[in-house]
Protein backbone atom coordinates (compact mmCIF):
# COMPACT_ATOMS: atom_id res chain seq x y z
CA UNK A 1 -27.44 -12.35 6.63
CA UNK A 2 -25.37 -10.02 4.31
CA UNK A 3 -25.75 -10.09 0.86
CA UNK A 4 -22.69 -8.28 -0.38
CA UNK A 5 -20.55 -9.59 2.03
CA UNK A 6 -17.25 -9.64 0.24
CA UNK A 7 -18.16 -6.01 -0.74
CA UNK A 8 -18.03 -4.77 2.59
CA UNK A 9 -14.98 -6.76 3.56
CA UNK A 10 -12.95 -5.13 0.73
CA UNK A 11 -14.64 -1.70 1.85
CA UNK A 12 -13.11 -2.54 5.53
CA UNK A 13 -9.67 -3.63 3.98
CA UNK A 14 -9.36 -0.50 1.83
CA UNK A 15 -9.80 1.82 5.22
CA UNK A 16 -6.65 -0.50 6.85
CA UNK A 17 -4.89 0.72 3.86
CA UNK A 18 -6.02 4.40 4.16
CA UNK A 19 -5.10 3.95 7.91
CA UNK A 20 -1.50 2.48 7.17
CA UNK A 21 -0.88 5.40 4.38
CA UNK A 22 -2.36 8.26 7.12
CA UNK A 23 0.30 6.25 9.40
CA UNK A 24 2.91 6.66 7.67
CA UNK A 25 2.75 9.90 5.23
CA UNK A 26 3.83 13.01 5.82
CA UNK A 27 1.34 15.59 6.71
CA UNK A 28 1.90 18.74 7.81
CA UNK A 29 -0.88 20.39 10.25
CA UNK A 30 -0.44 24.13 11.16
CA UNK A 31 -2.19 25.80 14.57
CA UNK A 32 -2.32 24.78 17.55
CA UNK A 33 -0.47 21.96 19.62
CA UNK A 34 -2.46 18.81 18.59
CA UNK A 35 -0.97 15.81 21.04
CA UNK A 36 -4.56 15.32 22.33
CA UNK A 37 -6.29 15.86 19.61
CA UNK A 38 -3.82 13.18 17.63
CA UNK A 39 -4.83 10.29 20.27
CA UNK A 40 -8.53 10.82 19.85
CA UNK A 41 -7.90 10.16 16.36
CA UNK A 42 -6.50 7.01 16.82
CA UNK A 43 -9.14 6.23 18.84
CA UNK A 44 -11.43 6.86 16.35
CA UNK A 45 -9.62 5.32 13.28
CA UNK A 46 -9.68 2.22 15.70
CA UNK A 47 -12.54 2.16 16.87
CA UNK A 48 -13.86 2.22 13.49
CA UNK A 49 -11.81 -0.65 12.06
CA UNK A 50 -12.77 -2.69 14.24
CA UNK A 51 -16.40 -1.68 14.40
CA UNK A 52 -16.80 -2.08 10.53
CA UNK A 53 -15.29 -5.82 10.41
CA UNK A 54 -18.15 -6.44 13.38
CA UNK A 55 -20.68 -4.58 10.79
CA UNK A 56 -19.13 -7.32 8.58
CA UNK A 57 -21.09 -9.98 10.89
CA UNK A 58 -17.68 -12.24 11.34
CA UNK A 59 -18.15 -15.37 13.34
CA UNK A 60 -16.86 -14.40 16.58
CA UNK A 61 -13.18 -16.35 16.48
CA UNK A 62 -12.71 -14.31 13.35
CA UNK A 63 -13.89 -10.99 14.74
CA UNK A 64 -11.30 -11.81 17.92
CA UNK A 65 -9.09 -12.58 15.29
CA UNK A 66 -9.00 -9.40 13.55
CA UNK A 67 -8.96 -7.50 16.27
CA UNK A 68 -5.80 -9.48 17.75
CA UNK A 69 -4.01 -8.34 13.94
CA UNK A 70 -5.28 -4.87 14.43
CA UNK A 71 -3.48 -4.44 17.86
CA UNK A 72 -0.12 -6.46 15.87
CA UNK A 73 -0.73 -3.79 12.35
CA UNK A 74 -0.82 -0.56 15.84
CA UNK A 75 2.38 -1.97 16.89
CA UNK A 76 3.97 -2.83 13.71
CA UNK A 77 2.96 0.86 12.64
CA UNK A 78 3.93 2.72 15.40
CA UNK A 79 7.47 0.62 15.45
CA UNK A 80 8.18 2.08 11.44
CA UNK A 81 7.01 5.54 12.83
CA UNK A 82 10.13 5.25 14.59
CA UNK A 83 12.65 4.75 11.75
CA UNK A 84 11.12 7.68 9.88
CA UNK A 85 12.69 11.49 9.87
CA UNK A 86 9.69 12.75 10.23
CA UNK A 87 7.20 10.70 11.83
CA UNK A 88 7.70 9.16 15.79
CA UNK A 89 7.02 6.70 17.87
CA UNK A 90 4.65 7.05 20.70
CA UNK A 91 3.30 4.04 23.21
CA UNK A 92 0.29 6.03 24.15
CA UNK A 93 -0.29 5.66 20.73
CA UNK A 94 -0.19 2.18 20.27
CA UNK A 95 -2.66 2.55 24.02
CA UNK A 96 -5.20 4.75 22.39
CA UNK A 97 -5.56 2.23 19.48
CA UNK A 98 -6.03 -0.82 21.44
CA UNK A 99 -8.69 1.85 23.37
CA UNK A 100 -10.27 2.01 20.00
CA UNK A 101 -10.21 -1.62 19.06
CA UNK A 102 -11.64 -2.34 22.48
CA UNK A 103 -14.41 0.24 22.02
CA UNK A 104 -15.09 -0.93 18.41
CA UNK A 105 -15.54 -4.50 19.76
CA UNK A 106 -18.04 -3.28 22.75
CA UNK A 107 -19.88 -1.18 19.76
CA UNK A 108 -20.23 -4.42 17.86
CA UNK A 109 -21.90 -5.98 21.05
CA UNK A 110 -24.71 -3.45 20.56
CA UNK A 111 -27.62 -3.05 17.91
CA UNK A 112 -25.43 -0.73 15.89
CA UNK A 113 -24.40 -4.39 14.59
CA UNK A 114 -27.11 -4.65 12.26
CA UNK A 115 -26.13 -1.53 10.60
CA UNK A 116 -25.26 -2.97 7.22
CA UNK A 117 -27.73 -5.82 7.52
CA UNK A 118 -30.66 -2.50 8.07
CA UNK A 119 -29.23 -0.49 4.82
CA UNK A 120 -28.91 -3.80 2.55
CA UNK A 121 -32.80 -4.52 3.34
CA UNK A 122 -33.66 -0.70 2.40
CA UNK A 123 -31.51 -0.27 -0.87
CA UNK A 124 -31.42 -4.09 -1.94
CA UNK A 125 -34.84 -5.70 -1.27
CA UNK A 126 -36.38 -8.84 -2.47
CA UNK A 127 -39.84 -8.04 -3.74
């Protein structure tokens, strides 16, 4: 059972935001050609969404739940990448996120689950 619960659902809903405002501001990366490099991060931004929320120890509907809005937020993203000068839209983006979801939901499957429930027993303990 988590203790600070609500703390690390905010803490999951503040890295949506920071994945929405990565999603949509402009940021210019000099070097090499990065198309490869830009679906692994999705991935990974994904992956750990969705892996946090399951850190979060949601019933399971709910867990399904968010994962269903994270594919919709992907989309919905990915759709106003499109109306914007300097951003575009890609469908193997909106793939490699659902990839990431996906993975983040196996991860949550796993020990790694107890991640949160581990560190609140080390730092918070009832003596």
């Amino acid at each position: 059972m988590l203790r600070f619960k609500n703390i690390w659902l905010l803490i999951g809903l503040l890295q949506v935001g920071a994945v929405v405002y990565l999603s949509l501001a402009r940021i210019e990366v000099e070097g090499p050609d990065l198309k490869c490099i830009d679906k692994l991060f999705h991935i990974i931004a994904y992956t750990s969404l969705m892996l946090w929320f399951g850190l979060c120890r949601l019933p399971q509907k709910t867990f399904l739940i968010v994962g269903f809005w994270l594919i919709i937020l992907g989309v919905i993203l990915e759709l106003i990448q499109g109306t914007i000068a300097y951003r575009s839209m890609s469908s193997i983006d909106i793939l490699a996120n659902s990839i990431g979801i996906t993975l983040g939901w196996l991860l949550a499957k796993t020990p790694v689950v107890s991640t949160l429930v581990y560190l609140e027993n080390i730092f918070w303990r009832n003596n």
